[in-house]
Protein backbone atom coordinates (compact mmCIF):
# COMPACT_ATOMS: atom_id res chain seq x y z
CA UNK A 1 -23.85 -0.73 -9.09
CA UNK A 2 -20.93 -2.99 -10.25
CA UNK A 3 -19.21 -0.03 -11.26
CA UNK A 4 -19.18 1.11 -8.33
CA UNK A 5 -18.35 -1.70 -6.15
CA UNK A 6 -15.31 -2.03 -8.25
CA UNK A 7 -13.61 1.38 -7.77
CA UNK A 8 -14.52 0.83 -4.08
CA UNK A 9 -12.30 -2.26 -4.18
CA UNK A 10 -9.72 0.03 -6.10
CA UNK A 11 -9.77 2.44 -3.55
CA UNK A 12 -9.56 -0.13 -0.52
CA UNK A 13 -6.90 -1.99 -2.75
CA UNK A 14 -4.59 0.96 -3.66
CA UNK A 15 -4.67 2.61 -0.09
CA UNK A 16 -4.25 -0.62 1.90
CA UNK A 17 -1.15 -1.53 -0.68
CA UNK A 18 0.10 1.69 0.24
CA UNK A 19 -0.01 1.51 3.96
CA UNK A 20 1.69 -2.28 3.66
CA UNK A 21 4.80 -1.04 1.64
CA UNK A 22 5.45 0.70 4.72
CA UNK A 23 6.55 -2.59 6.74
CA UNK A 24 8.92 -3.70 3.79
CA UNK A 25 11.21 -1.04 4.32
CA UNK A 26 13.87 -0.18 6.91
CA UNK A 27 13.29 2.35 9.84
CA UNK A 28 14.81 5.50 8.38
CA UNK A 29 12.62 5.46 5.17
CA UNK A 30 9.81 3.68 6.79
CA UNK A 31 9.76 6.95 9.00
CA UNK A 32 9.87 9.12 6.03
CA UNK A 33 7.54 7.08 4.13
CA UNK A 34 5.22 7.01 6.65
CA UNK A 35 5.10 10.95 7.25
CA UNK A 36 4.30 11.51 3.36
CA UNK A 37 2.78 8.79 1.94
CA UNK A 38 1.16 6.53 4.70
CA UNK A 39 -0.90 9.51 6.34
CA UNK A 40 -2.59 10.39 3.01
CA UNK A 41 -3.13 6.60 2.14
CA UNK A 42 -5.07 6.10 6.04
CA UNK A 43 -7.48 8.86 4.45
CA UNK A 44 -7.80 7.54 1.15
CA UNK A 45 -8.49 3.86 3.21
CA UNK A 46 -11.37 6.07 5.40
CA UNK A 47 -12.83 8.08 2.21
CA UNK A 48 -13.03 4.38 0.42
CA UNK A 49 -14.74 2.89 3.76
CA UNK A 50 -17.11 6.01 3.82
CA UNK A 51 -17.85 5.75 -0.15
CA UNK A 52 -18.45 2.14 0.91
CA UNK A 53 -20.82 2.55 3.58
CA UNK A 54 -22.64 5.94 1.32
CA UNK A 55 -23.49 3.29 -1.53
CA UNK A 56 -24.01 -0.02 -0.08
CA UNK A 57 -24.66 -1.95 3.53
CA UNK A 58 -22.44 -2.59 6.18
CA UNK A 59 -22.46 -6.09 5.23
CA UNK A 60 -21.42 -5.35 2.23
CA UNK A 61 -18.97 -2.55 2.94
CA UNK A 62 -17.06 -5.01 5.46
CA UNK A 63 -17.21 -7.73 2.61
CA UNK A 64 -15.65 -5.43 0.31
CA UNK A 65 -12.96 -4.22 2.79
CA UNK A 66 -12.19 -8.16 4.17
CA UNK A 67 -11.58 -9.03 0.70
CA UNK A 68 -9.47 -6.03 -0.53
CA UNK A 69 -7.39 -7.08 2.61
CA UNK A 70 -6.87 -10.43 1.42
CA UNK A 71 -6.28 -9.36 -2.33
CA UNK A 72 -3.15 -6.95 -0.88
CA UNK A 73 -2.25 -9.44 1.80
CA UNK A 74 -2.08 -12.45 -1.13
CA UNK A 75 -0.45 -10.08 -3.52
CA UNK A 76 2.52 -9.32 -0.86
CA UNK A 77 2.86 -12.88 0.22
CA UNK A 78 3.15 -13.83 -3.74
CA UNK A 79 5.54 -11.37 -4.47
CA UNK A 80 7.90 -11.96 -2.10
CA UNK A 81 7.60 -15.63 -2.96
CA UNK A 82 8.58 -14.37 -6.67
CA UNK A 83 11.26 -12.21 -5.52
CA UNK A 84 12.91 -14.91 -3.16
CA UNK A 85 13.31 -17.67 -5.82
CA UNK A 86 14.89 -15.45 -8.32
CA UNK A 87 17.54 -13.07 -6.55
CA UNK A 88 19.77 -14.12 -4.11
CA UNK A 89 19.56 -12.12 -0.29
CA UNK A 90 22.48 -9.80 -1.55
CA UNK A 91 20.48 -8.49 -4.31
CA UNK A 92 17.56 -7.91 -2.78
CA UNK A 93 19.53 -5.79 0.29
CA UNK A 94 20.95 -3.97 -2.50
CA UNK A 95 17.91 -3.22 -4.73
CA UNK A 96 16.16 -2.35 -1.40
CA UNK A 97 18.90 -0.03 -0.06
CA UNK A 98 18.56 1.51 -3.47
CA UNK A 99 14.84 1.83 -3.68
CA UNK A 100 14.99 2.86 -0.25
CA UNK A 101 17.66 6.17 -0.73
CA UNK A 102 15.84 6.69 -3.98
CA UNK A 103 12.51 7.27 -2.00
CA UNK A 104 14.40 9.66 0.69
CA UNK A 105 16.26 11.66 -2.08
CA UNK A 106 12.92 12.20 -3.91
CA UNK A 107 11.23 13.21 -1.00
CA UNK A 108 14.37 16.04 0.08
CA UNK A 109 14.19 17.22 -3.26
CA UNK A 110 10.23 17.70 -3.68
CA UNK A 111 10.43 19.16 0.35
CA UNK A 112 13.19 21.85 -1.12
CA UNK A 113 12.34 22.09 -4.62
C-alpha cells in the first residue's frame, strides 16, 4: 500500500512539475511548450488522480494531490530563491533565452526529423 501511495505522489509530482515549467517561460515557447509537453502532462495529472481514486479514498486521493501541490509549489519557490542569490538578472535572461530556443529547436527538429 505504501508502494503505491508513493508512485501516486510521483505521478502527481512529475505531471504537476511539468505543467508549472510552463509559466517560467516566455510566450513563444510557453506556446510551444504547452502544445507538446503540457497536454500530455494534464493526462498524466488525470491518469495519477484516477490511479488515486482506483486504490485509495477520496480523502485520501485529495490528501495526496494537496500535498504533491505543495511539494512542486515549495520546490519552485526554493529554486528560484537559489537561482536569484547566485546569478545576477543578466544571466538568468540569458540562460533562459537559451534554454528557451534550445526547447523550440528540439521540438522543429523532432516535428521534421
Amino acid at each position: 500500500m505504501i508502494l503505491k501511495f508513493a508512485s501516486f505522489l510521483i505521478g502527481i509530482i512529475w505531471s504537476y512539475s511539468i505543467i508549472k515549467t510552463q509559466s517560467v517561460f516566455s510566450k513563444k515557447a510557453g506556446f510551444i511548450f504547452k502544445i507538446f509537453i503540457t497536454k500530455v502532462s494534464w493526462f498524466t495529472l488525470i491518469a495519477a488522480i484516477y490511479f488515486g481514486y482506483k486504490n485509495f479514498s477520496i480523502k485520501t486521493t485529495l490528501i495526496g494531490l494537496v500535498i504533491g501541490v505543495l511539494i512542486v509549489n515549495l520546490i519552485f519557490f526554493l529554486f528560484k530563491k537559489i537561482l536569484v542569490t547566485k546569478f545576477s538578472e543578466k544571466q538568468l535572461t540569458i540562460f533562459k533565452s537559451f534554454f528557451e530556443y534550445t526547447l523550440i529547436f528540439w521540438v522543429i527538429y523532432y516535428i521534421f526529423f
